[in-house]
Protein backbone atom coordinates (compact mmCIF):
# COMPACT_ATOMS: atom_id res chain seq x y z
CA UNK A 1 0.00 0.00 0.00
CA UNK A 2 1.31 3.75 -0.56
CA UNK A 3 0.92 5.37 2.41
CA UNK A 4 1.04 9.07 0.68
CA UNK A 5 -1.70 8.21 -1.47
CA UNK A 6 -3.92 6.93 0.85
CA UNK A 7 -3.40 9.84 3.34
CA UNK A 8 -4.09 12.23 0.11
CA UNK A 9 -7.28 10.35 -0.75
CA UNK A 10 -8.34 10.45 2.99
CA UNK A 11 -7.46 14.28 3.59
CA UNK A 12 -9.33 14.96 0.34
CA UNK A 13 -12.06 13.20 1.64
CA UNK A 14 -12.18 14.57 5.04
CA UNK A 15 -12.39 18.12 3.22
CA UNK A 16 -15.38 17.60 1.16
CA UNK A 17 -16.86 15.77 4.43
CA UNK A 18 -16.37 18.40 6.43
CA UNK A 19 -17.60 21.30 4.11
CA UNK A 20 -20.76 19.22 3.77
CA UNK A 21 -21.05 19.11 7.43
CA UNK A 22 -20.96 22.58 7.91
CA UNK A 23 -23.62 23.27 4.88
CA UNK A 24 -25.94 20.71 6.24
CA UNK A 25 -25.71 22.66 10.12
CA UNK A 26 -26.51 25.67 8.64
CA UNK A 27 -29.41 24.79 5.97
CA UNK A 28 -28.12 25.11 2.58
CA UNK A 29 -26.82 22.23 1.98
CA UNK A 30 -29.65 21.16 -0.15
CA UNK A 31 -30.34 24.69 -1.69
CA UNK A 32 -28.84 24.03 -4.96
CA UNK A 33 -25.20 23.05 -5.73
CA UNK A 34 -23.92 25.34 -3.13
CA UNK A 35 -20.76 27.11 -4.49
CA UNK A 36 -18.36 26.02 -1.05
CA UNK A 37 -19.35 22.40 -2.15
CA UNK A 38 -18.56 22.95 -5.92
CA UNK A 39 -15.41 24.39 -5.29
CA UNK A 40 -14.13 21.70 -2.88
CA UNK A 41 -15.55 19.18 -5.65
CA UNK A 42 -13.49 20.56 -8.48
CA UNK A 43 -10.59 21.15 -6.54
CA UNK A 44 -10.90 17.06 -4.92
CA UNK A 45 -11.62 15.85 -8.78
CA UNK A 46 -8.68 18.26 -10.16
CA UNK A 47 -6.47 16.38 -7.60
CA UNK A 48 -7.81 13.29 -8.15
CA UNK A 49 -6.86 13.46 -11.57
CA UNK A 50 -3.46 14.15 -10.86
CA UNK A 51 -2.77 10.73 -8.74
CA UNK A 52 -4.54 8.52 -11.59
CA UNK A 53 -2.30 9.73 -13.80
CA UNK A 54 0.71 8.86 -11.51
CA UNK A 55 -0.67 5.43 -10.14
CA UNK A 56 -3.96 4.79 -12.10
CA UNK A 57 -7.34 3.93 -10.03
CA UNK A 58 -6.45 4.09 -6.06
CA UNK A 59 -7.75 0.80 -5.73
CA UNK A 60 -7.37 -0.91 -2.30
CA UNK A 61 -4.41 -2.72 -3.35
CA UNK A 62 -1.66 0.26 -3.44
CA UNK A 63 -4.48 3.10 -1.49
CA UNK A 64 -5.94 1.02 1.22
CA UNK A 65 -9.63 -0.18 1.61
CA UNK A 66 -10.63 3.77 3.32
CA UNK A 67 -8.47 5.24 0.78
CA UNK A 68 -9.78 3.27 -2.18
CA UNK A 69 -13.29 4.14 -1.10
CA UNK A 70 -12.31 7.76 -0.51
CA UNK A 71 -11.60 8.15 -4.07
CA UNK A 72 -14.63 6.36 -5.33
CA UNK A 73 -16.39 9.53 -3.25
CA UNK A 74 -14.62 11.95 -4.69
CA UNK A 75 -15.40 10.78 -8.32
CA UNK A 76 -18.71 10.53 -6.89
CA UNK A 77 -18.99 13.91 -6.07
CA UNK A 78 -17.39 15.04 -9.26
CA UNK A 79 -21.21 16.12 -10.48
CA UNK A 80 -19.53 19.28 -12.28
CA UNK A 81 -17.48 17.38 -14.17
CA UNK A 82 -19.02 15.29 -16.70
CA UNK A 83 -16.10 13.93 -18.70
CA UNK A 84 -14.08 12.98 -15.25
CA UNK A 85 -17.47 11.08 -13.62
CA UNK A 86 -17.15 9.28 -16.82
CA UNK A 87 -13.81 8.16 -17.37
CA UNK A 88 -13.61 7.35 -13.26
CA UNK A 89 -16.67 4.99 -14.18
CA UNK A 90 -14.70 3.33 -17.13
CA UNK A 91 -11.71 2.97 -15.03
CA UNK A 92 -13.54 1.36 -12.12
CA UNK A 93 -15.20 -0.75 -14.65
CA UNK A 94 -12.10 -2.37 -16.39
CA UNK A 95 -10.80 -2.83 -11.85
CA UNK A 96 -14.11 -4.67 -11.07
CA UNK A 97 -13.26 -6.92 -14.20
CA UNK A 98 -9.34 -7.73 -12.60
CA UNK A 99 -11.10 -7.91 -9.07
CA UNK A 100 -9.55 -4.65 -7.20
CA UNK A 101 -12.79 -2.42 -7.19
CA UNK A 102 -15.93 -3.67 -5.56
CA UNK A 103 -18.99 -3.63 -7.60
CA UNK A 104 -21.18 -1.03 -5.57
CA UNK A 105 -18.83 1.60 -5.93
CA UNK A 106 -19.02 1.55 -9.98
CA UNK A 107 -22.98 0.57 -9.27
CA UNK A 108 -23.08 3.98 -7.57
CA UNK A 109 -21.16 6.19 -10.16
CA UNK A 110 -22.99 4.30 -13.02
CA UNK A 111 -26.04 5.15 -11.84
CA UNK A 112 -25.49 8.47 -10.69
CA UNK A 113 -23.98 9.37 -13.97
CA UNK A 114 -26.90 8.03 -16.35
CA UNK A 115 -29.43 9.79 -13.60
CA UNK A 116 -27.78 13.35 -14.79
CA UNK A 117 -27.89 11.74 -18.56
CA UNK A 118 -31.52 11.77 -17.87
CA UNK A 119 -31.15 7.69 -18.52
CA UNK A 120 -32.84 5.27 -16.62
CA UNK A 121 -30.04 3.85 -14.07
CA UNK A 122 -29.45 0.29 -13.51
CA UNK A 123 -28.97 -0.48 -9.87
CA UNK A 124 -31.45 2.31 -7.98
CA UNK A 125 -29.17 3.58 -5.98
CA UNK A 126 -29.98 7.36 -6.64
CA UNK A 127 -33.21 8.28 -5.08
CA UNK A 128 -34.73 11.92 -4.61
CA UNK A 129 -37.19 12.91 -2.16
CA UNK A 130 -40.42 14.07 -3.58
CA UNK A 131 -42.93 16.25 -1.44
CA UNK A 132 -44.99 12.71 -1.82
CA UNK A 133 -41.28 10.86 0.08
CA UNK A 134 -38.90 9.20 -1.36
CA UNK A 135 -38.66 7.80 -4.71
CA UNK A 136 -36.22 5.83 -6.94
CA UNK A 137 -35.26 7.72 -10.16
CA UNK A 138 -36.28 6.24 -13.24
CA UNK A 139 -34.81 1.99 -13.19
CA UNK A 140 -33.78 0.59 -16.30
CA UNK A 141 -35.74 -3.27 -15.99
CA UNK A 142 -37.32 -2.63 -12.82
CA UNK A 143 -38.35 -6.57 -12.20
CA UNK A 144 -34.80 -7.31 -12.22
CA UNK A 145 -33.51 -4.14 -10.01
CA UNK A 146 -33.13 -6.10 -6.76
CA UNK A 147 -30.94 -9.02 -8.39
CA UNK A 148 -28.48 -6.63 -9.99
CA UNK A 149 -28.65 -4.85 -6.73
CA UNK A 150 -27.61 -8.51 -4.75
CA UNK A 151 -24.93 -9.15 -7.29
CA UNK A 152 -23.20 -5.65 -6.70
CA UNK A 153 -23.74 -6.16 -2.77
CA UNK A 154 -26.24 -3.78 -2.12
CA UNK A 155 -29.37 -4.47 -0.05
CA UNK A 156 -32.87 -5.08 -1.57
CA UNK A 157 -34.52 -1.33 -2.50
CA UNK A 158 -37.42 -1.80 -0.35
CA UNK A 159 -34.70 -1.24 2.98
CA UNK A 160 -32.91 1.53 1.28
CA UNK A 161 -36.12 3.64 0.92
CA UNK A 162 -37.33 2.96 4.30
CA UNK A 163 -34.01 4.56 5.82
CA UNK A 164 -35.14 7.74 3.98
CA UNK A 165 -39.21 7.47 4.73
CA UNK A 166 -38.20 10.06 7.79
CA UNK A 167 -35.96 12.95 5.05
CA UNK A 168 -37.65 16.45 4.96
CA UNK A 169 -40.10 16.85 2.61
CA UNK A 170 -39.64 19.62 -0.19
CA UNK A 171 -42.66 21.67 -0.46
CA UNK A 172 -44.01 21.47 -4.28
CA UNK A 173 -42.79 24.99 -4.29
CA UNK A 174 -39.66 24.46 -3.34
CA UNK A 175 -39.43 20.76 -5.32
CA UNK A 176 -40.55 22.48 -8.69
CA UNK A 177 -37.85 25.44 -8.25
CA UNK A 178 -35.02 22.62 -7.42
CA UNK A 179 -35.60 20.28 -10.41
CA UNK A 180 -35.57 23.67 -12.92
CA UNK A 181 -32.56 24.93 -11.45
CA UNK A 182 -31.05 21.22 -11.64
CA UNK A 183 -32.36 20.89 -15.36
CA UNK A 184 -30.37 24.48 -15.98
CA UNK A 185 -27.17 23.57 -13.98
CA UNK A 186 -27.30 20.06 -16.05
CA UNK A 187 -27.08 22.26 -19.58
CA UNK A 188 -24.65 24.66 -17.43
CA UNK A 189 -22.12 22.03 -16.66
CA UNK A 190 -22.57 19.65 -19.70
CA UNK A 191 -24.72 16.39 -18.69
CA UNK A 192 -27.65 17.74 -21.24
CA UNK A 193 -28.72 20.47 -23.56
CA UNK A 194 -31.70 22.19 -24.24
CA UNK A 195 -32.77 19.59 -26.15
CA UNK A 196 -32.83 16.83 -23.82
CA UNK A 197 -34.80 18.43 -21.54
């Protein structure tokens, strides 16, 4: 293991965890991609970048279990940077096939990823709460969700969406202003154009 780049991974992670923290205390967290979070996002991806191009994907092997899932957060929270999000999922793709990566993680990115596409995603992990609760975005082969979702290790939907029957509910207000200024930022930052909306 390479203790540098597992220490990196973790600080970077500890940054982006901690600026979250402090957005969440104060309310704004969920106001929009709050510029403190995009910042810390481009600056974690932009260094991120940097050690895959000296050591390829910090998978547990050479970053350590906490440090190989540190970077699969910070590619996960890449959401500003299309191209990245993508090649991190093609990278984690070609690890799960030689066994380093484990299958949520790339589950996780996939779906988050084809969820800004606008494309149905494959293993439901991206949900969004409605002023009605929770839902799942749209599923690609719903009848077969909770099998892909055994095979990547994740547990059956039905318990995921109970641990989020408690989340604040959006008024409709409030939920129809958030999903036009996500359909705008989406255009903004490259996951769609006008016309996809």
């Amino acid at each position: 293991m390479l203790v540098n780049l597992r220490e990196s991974l973790l600080a970077l992670q500890e940054r982006d965890l901690s600026i979250r923290a402090d957005l969440e205390a104060d309310g704004s967290l969920f106001m929009g991609y709050h510029p403190r979070m995009e910042a810390v996002h481009r600056e974690n991806a932009r260094q991120l970048r940097t050690l895959i191009d000296q050591f390829g994907w910090p998978h547990a092997g050479i970053a350590g279990e906490d440090g190989a899932e540190a970077a699969w957060l910070i590619a996960q929270h890449a959401i500003a940077e299309p191209a990245f999000m993508r090649s991190c999922r093609e990278l984690l793709a070609s690890e799960i096939a030689s066994g380093r990566v484990l299958e949520w993680q790339y589950a996780y990115l996939d779906d988050r990823i084809k969820v800004f596409e606008g494309k149905p995603q494959r293993f439901g992990t991206q949900l969004e709460v409605t002023p009605t609760g929770p839902m799942v975005c749209e599923v690609e082969e719903p009848e077969f969700l909770n099998q892909r979702r055994e095979k990547a290790g994740l547990e059956p939907l039905e318990r995921r969406l109970a641990a989020f029957a408690t989340s604040p509910r959006p008024s409709v207000e409030d939920y129809q202003a958030r999903k036009a200024q996500e359909a705008a930022w989406r255009i903004e930052v490259g996951w769609s154009t006008d016309s996809d909306i």
